[in-house]
Protein backbone atom coordinates (compact mmCIF):
# COMPACT_ATOMS: atom_id res chain seq x y z
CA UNK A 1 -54.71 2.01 10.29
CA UNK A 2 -56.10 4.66 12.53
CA UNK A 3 -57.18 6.80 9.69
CA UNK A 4 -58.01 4.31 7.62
CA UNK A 5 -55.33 5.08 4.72
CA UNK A 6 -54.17 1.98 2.50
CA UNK A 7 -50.28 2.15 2.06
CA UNK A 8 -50.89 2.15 -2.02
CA UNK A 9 -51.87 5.22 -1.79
CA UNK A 10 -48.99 6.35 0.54
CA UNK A 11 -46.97 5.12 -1.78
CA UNK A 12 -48.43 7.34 -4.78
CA UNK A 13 -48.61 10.18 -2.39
CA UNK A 14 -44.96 9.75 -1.35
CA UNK A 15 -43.41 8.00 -4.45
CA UNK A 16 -42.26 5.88 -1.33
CA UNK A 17 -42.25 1.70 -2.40
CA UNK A 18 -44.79 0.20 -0.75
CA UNK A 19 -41.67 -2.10 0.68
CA UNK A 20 -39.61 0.70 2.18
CA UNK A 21 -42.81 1.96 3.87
CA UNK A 22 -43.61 -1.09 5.43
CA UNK A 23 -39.65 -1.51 6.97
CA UNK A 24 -40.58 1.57 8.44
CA UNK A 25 -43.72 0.18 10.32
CA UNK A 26 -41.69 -2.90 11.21
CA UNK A 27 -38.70 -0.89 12.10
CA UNK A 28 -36.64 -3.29 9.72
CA UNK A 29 -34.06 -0.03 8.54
CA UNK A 30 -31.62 -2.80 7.15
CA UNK A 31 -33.74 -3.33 4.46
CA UNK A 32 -33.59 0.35 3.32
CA UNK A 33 -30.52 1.64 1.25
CA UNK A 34 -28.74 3.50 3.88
CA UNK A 35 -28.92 6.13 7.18
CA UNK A 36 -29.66 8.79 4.85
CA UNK A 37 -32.73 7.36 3.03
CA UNK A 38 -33.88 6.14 6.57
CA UNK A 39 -34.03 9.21 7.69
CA UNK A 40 -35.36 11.05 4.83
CA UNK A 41 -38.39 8.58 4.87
CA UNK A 42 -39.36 8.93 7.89
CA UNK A 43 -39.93 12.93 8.05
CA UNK A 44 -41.84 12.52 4.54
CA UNK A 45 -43.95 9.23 6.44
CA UNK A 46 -44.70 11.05 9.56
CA UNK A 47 -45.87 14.57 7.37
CA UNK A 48 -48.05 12.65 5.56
CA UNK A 49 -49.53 11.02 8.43
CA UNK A 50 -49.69 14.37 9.98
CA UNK A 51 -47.28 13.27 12.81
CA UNK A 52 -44.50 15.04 14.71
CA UNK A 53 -41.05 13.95 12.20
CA UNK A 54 -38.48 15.72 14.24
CA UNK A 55 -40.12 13.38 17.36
CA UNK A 56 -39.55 10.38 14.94
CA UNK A 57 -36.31 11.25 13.99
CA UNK A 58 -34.40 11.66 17.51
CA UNK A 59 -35.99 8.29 18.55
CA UNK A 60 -34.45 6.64 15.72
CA UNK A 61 -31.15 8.58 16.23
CA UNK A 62 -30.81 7.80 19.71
CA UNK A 63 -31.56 3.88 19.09
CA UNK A 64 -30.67 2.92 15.43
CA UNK A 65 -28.37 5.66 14.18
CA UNK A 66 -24.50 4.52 14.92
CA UNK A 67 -22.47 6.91 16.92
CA UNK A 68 -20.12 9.21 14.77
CA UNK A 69 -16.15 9.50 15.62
CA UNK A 70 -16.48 12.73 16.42
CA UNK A 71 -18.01 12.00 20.03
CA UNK A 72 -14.55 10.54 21.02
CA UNK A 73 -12.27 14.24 20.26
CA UNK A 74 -12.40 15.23 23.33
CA UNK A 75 -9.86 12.66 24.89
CA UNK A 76 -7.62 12.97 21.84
CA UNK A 77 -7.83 17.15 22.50
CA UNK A 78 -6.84 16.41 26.42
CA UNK A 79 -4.12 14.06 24.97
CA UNK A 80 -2.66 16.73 23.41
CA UNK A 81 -3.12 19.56 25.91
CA UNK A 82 -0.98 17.84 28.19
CA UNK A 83 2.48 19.88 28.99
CA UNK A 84 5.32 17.82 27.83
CA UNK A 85 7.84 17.73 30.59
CA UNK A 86 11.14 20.04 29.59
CA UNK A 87 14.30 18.32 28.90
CA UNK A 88 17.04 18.88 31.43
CA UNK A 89 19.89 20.70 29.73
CA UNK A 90 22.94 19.18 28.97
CA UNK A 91 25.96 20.32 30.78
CA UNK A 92 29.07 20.94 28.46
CA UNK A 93 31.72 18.74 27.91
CA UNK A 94 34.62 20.04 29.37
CA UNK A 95 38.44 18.80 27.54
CA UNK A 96 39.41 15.66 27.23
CA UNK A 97 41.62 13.99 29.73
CA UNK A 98 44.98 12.63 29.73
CA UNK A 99 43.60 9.13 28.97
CA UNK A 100 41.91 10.10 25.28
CA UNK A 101 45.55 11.69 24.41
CA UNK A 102 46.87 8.15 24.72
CA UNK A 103 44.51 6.31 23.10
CA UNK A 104 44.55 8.92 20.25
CA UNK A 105 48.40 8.52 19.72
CA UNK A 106 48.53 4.61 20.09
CA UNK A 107 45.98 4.61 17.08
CA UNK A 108 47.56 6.87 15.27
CA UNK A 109 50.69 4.45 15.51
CA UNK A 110 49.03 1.27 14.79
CA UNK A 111 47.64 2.91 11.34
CA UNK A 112 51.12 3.97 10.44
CA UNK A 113 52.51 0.55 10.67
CA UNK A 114 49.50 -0.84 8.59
CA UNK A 115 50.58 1.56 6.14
CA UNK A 116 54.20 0.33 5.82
CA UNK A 117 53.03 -3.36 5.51
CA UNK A 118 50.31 -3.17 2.91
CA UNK A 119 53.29 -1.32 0.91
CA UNK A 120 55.40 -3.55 1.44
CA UNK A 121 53.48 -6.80 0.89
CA UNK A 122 52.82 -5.21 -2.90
CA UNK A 123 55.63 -5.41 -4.03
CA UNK A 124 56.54 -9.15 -4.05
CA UNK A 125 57.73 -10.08 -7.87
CA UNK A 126 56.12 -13.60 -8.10
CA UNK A 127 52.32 -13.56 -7.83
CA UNK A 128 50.98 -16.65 -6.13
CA UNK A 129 50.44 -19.24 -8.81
CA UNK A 130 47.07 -20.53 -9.00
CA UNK A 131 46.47 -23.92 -7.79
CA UNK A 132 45.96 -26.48 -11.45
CA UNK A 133 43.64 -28.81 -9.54
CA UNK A 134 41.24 -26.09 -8.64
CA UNK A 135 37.73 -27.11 -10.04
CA UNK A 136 35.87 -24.72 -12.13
CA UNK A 137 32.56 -23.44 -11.33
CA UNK A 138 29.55 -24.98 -12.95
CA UNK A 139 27.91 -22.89 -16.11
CA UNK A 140 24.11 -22.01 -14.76
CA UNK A 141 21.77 -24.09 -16.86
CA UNK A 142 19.13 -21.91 -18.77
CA UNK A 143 15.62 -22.15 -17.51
CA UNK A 144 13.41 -23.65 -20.31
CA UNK A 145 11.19 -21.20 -22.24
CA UNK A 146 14.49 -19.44 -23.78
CA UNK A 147 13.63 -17.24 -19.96
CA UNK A 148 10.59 -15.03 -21.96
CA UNK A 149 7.79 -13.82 -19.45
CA UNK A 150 4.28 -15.54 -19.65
CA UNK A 151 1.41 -13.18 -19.66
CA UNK A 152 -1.63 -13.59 -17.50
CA UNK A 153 -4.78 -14.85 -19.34
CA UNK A 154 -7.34 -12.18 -19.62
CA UNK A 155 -10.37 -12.31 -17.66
CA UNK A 156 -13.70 -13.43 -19.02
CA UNK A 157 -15.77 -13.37 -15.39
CA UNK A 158 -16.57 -10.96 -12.93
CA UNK A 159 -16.66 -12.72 -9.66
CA UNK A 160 -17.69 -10.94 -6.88
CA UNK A 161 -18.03 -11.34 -2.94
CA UNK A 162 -19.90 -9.83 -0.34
CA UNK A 163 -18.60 -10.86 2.66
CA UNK A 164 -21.25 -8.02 5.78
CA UNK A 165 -19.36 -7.90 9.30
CA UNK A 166 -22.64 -7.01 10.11
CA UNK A 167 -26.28 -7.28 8.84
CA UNK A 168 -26.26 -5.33 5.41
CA UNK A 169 -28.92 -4.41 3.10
CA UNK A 170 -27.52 -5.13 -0.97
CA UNK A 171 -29.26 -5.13 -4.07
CA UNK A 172 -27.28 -6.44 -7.59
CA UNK A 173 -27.89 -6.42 -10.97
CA UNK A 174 -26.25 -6.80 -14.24
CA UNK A 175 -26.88 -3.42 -15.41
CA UNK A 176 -29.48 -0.94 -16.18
CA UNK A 177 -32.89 -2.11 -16.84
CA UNK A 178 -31.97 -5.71 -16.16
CA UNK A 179 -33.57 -7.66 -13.69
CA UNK A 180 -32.23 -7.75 -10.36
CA UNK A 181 -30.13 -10.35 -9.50
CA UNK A 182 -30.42 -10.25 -5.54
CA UNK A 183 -31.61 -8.05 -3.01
CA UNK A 184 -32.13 -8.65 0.96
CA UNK A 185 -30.12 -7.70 4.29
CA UNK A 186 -27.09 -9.95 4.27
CA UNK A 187 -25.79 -11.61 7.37
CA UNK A 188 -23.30 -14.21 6.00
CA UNK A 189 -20.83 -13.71 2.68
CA UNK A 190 -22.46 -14.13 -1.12
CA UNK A 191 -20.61 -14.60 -4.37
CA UNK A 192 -21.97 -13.24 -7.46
CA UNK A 193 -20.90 -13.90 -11.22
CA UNK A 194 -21.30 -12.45 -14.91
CA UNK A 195 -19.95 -10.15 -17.64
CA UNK A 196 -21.18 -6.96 -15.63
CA UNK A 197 -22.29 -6.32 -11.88
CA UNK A 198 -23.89 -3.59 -10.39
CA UNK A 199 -24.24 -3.47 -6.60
CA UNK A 200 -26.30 -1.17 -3.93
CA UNK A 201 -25.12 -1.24 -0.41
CA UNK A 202 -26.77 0.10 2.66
CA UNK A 203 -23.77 1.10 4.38
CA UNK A 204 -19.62 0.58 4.31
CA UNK A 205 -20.04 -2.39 6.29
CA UNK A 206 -18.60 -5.19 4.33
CA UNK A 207 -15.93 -6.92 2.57
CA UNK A 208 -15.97 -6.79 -0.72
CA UNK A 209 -13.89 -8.33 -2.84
CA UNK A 210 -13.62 -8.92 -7.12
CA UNK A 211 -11.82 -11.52 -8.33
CA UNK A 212 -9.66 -11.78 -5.57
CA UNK A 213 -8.66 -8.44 -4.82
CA UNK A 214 -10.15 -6.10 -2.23
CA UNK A 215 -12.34 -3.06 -2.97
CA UNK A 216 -11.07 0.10 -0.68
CA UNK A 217 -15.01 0.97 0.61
CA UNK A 218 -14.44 4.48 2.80
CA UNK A 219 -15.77 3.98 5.86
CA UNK A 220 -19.37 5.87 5.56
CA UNK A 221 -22.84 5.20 6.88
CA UNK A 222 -24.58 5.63 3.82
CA UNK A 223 -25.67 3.70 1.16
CA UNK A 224 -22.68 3.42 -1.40
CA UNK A 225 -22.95 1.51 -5.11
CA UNK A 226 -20.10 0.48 -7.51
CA UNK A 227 -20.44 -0.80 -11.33
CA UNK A 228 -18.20 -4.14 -11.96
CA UNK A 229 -17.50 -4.73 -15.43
CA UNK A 230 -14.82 -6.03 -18.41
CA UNK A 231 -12.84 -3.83 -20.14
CA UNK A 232 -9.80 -5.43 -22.62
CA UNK A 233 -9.71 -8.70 -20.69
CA UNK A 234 -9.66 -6.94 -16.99
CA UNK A 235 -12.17 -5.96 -14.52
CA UNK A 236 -13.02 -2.10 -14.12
CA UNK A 237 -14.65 -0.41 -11.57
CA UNK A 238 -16.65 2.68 -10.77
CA UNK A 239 -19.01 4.32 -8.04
CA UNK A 240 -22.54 4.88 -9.00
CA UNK A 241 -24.31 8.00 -8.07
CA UNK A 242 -27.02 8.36 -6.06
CA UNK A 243 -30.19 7.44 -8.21
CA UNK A 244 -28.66 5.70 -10.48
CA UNK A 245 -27.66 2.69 -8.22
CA UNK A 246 -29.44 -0.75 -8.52
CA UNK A 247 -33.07 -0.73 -6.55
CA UNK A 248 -32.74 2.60 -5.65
């Protein structure tokens, strides 16, 4: 506003959307499609505007930017820089005692007589008889269907769930050059449905799910994208890359 510069022609200058430059003004980085572009935008923004970016860029580090696992390796390095404590060594066993020879021979006796009576108990002439009133056991009944397996109906919907643990920018479509379905910062879960869907996500930070089953996301704070779509009567999926992805 100071120097009197409409944010059209930022825009052209840039080839920054008008939208994206204005979450910058109103520090709204949800809306934008991940840490990366965030920060990319802003050093371009504050060049153009003839303003200090690196200046820009640690303030938004040191209040927007999430910490990175890295910051807690020290206490896992202490962890294992402790000295384990040394094992006391064993002291040898010395022979055994009078007591173990007994017990040793008294087995030893008690097998042998086991022995003689299993040999002798074979060799009774007259097998026991088996009992005529014994009932016999029920034939299983066969389950109905002649027990062939039923196939699962193929699929003829993608349904898919969005479900942010915390405020998420997405953006879905239905494929390239289609119009976009939605796009806004999530706070609360959103189902989506149709033949093929395309979404844009501003960071790992969500559930998603497609027709019931979950979608492994890597943990990542950038923007990641995925393409839902049919293939022989089951849903297939694939990442997008970067440029490709819906409102990118």
């Amino acid at each position: 506003m100071r120097q009197k510069i409409d944010i059209a022609d930022v825009e052209t200058a840039t080839k920054i959307r008008a939208k994206y430059l204005r979450a910058l003004e109103n520090e709204e980085f949800g809306l934008l499609p991940g840490n990366t572009f965030v920060k990319t935008f802003l050093r371009t923004y504050a060049e153009h505007l003839g303003l200090d970016p690196q200046l820009l860029l640690e303030e938004y580090r040191a209040e927007y930017e999430p910490r990175a696992e890295g910051e807690m390796q020290p206490y896992a390095v202490a962890a294992r820089q402790r000295p384990r404590e040394r094992r006391r060594p064993r002291t040898p066993a010395g022979p055994p005692g009078a007591g173990t020879a007994v017990i040793v021979v008294v087995g030893v006796i008690l097998l042998i007589f086991a022995i003689l009576g299993l040999t002798s108990g074979g060799n009774d002439s007259n097998p026991p008889s088996s009992s005529p009133t014994t009932a016999q056991k029920p034939k299983k009944k066969k389950k109905a269907g002649g027990g062939r397996r039923t196939t699962a109906p193929p699929v003829t919907t993608v349904k898919l769930r969005v479900a942010p643990t915390s405020s998420t920018y997405v953006c879905v479509d239905r494929g390239p050059g289609t119009p976009t379905v939605d796009q806004r910062t999530l706070t609360a879960p959103a189902s989506y449905r149709g033949k093929r869907l395309r979404v844009n996500l501003g960071n790992s930070s969500a559930k998603v799910t497609v027709n019931g089953k979950r979608v492994k996301i890597p943990p990542s704070p950038d923007a990641v994208g995925y393409d839902f779509r049919l293939r022989s009567g089951k849903v297939a999926w694939s990442t997008i890359p970067l440029g490709q992805r819906p409102c990118a």
